[in-house]
Protein backbone atom coordinates (compact mmCIF):
# COMPACT_ATOMS: atom_id res chain seq x y z
CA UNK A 1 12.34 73.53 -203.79
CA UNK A 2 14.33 74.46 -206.87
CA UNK A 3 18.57 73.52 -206.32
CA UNK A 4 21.53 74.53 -208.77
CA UNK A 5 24.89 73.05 -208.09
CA UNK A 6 27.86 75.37 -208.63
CA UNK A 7 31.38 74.82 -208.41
CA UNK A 8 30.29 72.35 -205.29
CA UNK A 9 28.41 74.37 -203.81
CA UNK A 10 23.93 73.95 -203.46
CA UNK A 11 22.19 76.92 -203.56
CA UNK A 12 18.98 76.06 -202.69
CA UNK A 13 15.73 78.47 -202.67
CA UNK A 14 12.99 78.52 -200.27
CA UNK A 15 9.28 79.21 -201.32
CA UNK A 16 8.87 81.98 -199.71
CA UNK A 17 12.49 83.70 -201.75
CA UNK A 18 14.65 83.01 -199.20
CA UNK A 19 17.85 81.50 -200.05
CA UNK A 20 19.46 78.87 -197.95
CA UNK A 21 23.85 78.14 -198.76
CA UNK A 22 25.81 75.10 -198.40
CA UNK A 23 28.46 73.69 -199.12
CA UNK A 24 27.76 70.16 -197.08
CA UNK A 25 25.49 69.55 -194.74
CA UNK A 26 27.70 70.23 -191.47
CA UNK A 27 27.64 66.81 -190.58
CA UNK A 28 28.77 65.59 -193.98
CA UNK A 29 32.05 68.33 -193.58
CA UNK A 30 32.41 66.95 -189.78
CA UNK A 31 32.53 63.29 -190.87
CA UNK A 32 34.69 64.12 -193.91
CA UNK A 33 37.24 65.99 -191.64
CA UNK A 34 36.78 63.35 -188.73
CA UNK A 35 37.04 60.18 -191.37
CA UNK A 36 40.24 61.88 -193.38
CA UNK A 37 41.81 62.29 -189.43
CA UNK A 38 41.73 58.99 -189.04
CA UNK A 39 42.88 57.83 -192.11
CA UNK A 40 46.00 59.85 -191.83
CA UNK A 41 46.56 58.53 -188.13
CA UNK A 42 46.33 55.08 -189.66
CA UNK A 43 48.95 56.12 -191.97
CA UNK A 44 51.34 57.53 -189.59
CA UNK A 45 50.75 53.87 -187.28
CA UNK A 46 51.50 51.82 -190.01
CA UNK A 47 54.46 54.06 -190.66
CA UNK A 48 53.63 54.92 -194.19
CA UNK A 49 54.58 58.59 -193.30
CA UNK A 50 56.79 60.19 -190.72
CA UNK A 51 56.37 62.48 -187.57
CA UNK A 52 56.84 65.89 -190.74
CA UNK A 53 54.87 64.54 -193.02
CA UNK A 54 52.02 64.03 -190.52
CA UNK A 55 51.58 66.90 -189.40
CA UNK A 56 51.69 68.84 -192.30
CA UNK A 57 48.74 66.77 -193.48
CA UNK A 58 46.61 67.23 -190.25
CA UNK A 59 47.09 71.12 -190.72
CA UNK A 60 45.95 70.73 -194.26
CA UNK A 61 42.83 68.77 -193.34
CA UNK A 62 42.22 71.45 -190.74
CA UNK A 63 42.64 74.12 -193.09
CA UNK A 64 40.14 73.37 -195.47
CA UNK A 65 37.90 72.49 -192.34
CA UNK A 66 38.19 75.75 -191.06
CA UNK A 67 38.07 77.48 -194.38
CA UNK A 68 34.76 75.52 -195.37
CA UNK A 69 33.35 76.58 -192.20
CA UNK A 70 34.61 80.07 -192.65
CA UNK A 71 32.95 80.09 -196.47
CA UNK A 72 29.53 78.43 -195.24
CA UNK A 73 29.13 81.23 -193.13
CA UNK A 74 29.96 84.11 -194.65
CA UNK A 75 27.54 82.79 -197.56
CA UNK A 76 25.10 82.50 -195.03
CA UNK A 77 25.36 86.32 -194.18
CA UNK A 78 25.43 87.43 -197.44
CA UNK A 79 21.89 85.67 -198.51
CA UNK A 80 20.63 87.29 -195.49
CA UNK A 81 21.60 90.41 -196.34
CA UNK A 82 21.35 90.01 -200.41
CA UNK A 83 18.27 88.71 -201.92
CA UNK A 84 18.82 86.06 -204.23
CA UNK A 85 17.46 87.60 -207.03
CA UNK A 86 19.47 90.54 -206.86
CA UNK A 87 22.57 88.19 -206.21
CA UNK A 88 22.31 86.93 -209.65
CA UNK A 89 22.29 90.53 -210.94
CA UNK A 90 25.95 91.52 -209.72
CA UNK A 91 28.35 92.37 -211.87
C-alpha cells in the first residue's frame, strides 16, 4: 500500500485503485480532543484561566473537532465519487 503525506493529511491507495482519506485515525482525533479537554479543565481547577477564558478554549477545541470530522468526511465522499487518478489531474 503506497501513502503520501500532504499538508497532514494520508492519502493512502488501495490495490485494487481505491483511495482511502484521513486525516487521523478517528480514535487518534477522539483522544486528541478528549486529552486537550482535560488538559484545559485542569487549567481552569488550578485556576490558571478564568470562567471567559475557558470557555472560549473548549469551543475552540470543539471547533476543530467538528471541522476535522466535517473534512474527513467530505474527503471520504469525494474519493468515492472521484477516482484518484483523475483527482490528481484537476486543475
Amino acid at each position: 500500500m503506497n501513502t503520501v503525506k500532504r499538508k497532514k493529511k494520508v492519502f493512502s491507495v488501495a490495490q485494487h485503485g481505491k483511495m482511502q482519506w484521513s486525516v487521523l485515525a478517528k480514535h487518534d482525533q477522539k483522544e486528541i480532543f478528549n486529552n486537550t479537554v482535560k488538559y484545559i479543565v485542569k487549567l481552569r481547577r488550578d485556576g490558571v484561566i478564568d470562567n471567559d477564558k475557558f470557555e472560549g478554549l473548549v469551543r475552540q477545541a470543539t471547533t476543530f473537532f467538528v471541522e476535522n470530522e466535517i473534512s474527513d468526511r467530505f474527503d471520504q465522499m469525494l474519493a468515492d465519487i472521484i477516482p484518484y487518478e483523475r483527482f490528481l489531474n484537476l486543475p
